[in-house]
Protein backbone atom coordinates (compact mmCIF):
# COMPACT_ATOMS: atom_id res chain seq x y z
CA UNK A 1 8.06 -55.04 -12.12
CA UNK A 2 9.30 -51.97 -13.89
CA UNK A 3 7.17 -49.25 -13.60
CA UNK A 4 6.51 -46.07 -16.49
CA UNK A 5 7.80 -42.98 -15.35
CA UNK A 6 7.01 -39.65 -17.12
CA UNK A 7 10.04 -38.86 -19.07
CA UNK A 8 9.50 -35.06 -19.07
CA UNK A 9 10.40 -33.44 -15.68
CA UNK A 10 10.97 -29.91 -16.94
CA UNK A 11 8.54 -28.22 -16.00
CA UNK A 12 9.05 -25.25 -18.01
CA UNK A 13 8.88 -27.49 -21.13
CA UNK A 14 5.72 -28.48 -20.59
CA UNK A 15 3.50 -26.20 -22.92
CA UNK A 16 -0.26 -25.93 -21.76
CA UNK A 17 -3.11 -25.18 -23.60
CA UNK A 18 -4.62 -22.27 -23.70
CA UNK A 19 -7.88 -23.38 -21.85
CA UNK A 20 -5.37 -24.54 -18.72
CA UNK A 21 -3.57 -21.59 -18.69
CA UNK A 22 -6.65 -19.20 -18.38
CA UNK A 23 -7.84 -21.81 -15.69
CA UNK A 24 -4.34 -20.74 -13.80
CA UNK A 25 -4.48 -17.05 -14.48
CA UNK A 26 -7.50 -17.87 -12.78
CA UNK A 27 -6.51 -18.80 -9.71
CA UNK A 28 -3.69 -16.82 -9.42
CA UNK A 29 -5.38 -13.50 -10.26
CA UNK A 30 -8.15 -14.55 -7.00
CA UNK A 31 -5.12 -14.88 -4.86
CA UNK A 32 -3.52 -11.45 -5.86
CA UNK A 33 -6.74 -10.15 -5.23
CA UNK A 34 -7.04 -10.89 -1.96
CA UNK A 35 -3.64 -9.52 -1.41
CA UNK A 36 -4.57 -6.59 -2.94
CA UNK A 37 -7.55 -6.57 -0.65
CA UNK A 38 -4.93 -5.95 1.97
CA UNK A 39 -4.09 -2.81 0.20
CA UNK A 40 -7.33 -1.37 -0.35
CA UNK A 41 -8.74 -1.77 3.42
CA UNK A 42 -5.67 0.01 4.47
CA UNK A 43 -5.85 2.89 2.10
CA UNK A 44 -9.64 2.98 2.95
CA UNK A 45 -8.75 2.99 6.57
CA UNK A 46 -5.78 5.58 6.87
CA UNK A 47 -7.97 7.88 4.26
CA UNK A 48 -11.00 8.27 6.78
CA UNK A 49 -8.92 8.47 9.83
CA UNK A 50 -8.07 11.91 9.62
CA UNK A 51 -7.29 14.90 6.93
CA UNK A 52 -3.44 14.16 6.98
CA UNK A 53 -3.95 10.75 6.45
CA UNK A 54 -5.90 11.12 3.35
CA UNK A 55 -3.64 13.39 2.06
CA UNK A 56 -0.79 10.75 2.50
CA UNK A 57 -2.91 8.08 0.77
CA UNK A 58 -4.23 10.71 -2.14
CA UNK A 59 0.05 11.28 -2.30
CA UNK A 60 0.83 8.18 -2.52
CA UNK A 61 -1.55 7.16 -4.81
CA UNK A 62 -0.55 9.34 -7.12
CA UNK A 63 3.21 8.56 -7.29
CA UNK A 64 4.35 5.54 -9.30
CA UNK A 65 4.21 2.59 -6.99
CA UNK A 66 0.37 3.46 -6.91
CA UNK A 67 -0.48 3.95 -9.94
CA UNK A 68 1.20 0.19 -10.53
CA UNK A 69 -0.64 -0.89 -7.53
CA UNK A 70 -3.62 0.61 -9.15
CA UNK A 71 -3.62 -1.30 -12.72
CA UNK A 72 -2.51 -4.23 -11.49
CA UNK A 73 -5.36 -4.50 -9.16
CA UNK A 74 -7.67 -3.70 -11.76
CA UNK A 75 -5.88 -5.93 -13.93
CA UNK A 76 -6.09 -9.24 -11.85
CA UNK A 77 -10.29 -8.31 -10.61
CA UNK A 78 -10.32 -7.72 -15.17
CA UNK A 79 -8.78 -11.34 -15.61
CA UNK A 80 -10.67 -12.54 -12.70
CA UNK A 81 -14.29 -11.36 -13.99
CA UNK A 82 -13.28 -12.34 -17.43
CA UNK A 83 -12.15 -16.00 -16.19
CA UNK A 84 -15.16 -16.45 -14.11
CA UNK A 85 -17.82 -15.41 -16.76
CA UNK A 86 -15.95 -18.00 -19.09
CA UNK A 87 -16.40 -20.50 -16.47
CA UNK A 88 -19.76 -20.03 -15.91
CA UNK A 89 -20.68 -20.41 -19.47
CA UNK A 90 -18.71 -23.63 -19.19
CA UNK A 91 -21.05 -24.28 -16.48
CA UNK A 92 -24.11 -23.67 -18.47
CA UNK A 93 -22.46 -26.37 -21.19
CA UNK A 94 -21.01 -24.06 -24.06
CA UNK A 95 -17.79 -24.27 -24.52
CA UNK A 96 -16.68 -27.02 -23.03
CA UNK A 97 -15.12 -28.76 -26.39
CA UNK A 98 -11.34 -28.54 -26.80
CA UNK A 99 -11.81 -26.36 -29.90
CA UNK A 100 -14.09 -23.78 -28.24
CA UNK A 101 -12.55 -23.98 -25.28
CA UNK A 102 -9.12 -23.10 -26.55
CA UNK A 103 -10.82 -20.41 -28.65
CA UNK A 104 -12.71 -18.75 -25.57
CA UNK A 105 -9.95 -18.91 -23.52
CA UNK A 106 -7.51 -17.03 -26.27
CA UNK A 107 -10.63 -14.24 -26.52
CA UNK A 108 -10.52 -13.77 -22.43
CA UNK A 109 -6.68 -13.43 -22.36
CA UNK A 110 -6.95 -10.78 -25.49
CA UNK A 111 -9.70 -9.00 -24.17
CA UNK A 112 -8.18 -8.75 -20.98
CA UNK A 113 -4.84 -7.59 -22.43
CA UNK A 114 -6.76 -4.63 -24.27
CA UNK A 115 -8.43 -4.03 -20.96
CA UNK A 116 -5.30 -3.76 -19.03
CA UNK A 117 -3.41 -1.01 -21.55
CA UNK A 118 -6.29 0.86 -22.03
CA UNK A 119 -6.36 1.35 -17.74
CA UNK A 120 -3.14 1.89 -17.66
CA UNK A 121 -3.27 4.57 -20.36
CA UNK A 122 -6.35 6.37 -18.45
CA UNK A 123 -4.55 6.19 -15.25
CA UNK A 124 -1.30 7.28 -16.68
């Protein structure tokens, strides 16, 4: 019996609609936040310990690697809000045609490029 195999293995071939690739950025940006988490509880934690130690963070902060840290924690809890309000409109039964879908996933991934550069510019 022969069998139909997919003929595309690439992966990086594969082009995905705009509605699955918000549904990614999705998930990824809920996994970077809880890495960034990580970051956050720390900073919060060495902060309050003691007057040299929120120095260090309020140092650190302000060099380069925190201001990155910075905007692209904002950047991925942006995306993630963004994402999740889409999905619960989805939810509610809007926007869950191919056409609309695709269109309200290209608005979320715009709006949350503007978002992004205009952090970055205030924090910069």
């Amino acid at each position: 019996m022969k069998k139909q195999r997919p003929v595309n293995l690439q992966l990086n071939t594969i082009s995905f609609p705009p509605a699955a690739i918000t549904s990614i950025l999705h998930r990824i940006t809920g996994v970077a936040m809880f890495f960034a988490l990580l970051f956050v509880i720390w900073a919060w934690a060495e902060s309050v310990s003691s007057p040299d130690g929120f120095a260090f963070v309020q140092e650190q902060m302000s060099g380069v690697i925190g201001k990155i840290i910075a905007i692209g924690t904002i950047s991925a809890l942006t995306y993630h809000i963004l994402g999740g309000l889409r999905h619960l409109v989805m939810d509610m039964g809007y926007w869950e045609e191919l056409e609309s879908g695709n269109i309200s996933a290209k608005i979320v991934i715009g709006l949350w490029i503007v978002l992004t550069v205009v952090v970055g510019v205030l924090l910069c």
